[in-house]
Protein backbone atom coordinates (compact mmCIF):
# COMPACT_ATOMS: atom_id res chain seq x y z
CA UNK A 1 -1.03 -28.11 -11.14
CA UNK A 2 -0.66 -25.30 -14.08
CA UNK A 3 -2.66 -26.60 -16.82
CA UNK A 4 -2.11 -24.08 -19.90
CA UNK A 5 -3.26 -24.95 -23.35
CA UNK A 6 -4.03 -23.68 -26.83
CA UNK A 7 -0.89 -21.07 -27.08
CA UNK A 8 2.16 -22.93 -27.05
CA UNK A 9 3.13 -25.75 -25.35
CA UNK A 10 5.11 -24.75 -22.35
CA UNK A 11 5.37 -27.58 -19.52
CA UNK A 12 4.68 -25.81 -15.83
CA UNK A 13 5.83 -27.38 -13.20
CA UNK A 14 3.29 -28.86 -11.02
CA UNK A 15 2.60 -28.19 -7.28
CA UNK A 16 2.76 -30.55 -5.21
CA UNK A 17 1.64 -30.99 -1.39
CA UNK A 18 4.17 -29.42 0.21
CA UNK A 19 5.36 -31.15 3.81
CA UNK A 20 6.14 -27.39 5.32
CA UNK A 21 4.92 -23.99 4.75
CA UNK A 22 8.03 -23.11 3.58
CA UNK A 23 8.17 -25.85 0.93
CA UNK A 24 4.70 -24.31 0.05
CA UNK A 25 6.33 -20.64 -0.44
CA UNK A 26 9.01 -22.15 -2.93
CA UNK A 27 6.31 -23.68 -4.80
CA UNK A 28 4.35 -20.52 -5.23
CA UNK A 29 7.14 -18.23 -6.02
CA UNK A 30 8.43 -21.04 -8.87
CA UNK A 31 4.66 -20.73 -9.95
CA UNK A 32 4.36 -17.34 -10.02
CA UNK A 33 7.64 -16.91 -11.87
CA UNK A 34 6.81 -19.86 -14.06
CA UNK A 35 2.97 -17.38 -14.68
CA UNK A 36 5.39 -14.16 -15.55
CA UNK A 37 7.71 -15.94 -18.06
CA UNK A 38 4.90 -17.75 -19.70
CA UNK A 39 2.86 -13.99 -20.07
CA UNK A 40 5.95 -12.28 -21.29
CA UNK A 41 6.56 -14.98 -23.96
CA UNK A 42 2.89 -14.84 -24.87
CA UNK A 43 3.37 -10.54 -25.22
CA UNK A 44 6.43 -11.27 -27.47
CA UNK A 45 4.30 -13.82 -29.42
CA UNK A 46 0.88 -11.55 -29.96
CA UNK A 47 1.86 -7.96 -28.24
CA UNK A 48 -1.83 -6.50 -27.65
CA UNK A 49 -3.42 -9.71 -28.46
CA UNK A 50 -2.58 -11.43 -25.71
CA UNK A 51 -3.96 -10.07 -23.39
CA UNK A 52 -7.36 -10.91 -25.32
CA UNK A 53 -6.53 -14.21 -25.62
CA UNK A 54 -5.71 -14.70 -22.27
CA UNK A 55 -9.11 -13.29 -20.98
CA UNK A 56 -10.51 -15.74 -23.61
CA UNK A 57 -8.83 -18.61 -22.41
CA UNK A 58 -9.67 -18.03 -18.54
CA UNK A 59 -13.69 -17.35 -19.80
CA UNK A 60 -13.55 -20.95 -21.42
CA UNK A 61 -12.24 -22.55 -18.77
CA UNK A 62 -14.41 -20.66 -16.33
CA UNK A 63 -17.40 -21.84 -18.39
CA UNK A 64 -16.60 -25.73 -18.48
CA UNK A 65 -16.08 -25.62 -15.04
CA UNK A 66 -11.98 -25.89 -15.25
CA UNK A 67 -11.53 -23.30 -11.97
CA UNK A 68 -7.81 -23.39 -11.48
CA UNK A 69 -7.05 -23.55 -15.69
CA UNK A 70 -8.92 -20.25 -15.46
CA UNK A 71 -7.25 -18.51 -12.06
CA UNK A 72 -4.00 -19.44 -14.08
CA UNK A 73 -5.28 -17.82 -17.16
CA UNK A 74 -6.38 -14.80 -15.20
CA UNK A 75 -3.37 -14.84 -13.80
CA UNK A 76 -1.69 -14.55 -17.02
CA UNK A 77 -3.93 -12.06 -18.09
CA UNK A 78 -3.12 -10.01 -15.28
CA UNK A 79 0.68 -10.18 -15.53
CA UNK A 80 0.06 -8.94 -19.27
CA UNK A 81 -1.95 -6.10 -17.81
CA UNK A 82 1.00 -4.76 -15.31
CA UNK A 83 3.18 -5.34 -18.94
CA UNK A 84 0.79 -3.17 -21.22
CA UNK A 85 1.13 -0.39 -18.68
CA UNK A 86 -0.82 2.28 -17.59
CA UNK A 87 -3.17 4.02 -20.73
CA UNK A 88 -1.92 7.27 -22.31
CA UNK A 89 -3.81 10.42 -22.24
């Protein structure tokens, strides 16, 4: 299950046991397009910021223990990454 909190309130769908490995596939790509449309929302929200707060988010979660909040948040964070770009020179 996604489990995102303290940004807006977007409802991810959950994953559920999947009967067949290709059930399993859907479920991941839905995820994974469900990660990329929450990040690009967040960069339209904060731009720069977000990918702070995402980091922040995934260390809080990491902290209290919360393992898949925080692989979702670092997720996120990662996605906002690949959006930022590479650095200038």
């Amino acid at each position: 299950m996604i489990y995102l909190t303290g940004v807006k309130a977007y409802r991810l769908h959950a994953r559920l046991p999947a009967c067949s490995r290709a059930k399993e596939q859907e479920d991941d790509t839905m995820q994974t397009a469900e990660i990329h449309d929450y990040a690009r929302q967040l960069w339209e929200a904060h731009g720069l910021k977000a990918i702070a707060e995402a980091a922040q988010k995934a260390r809080s979660f990491e902290e209290r223990g919360e393992s898949e909040r925080a692989r979702n948040w670092r997720r996120i964070e990662a996605v906002l990454l690949e959006m930022r770009g590479p650095p200038q020179s």
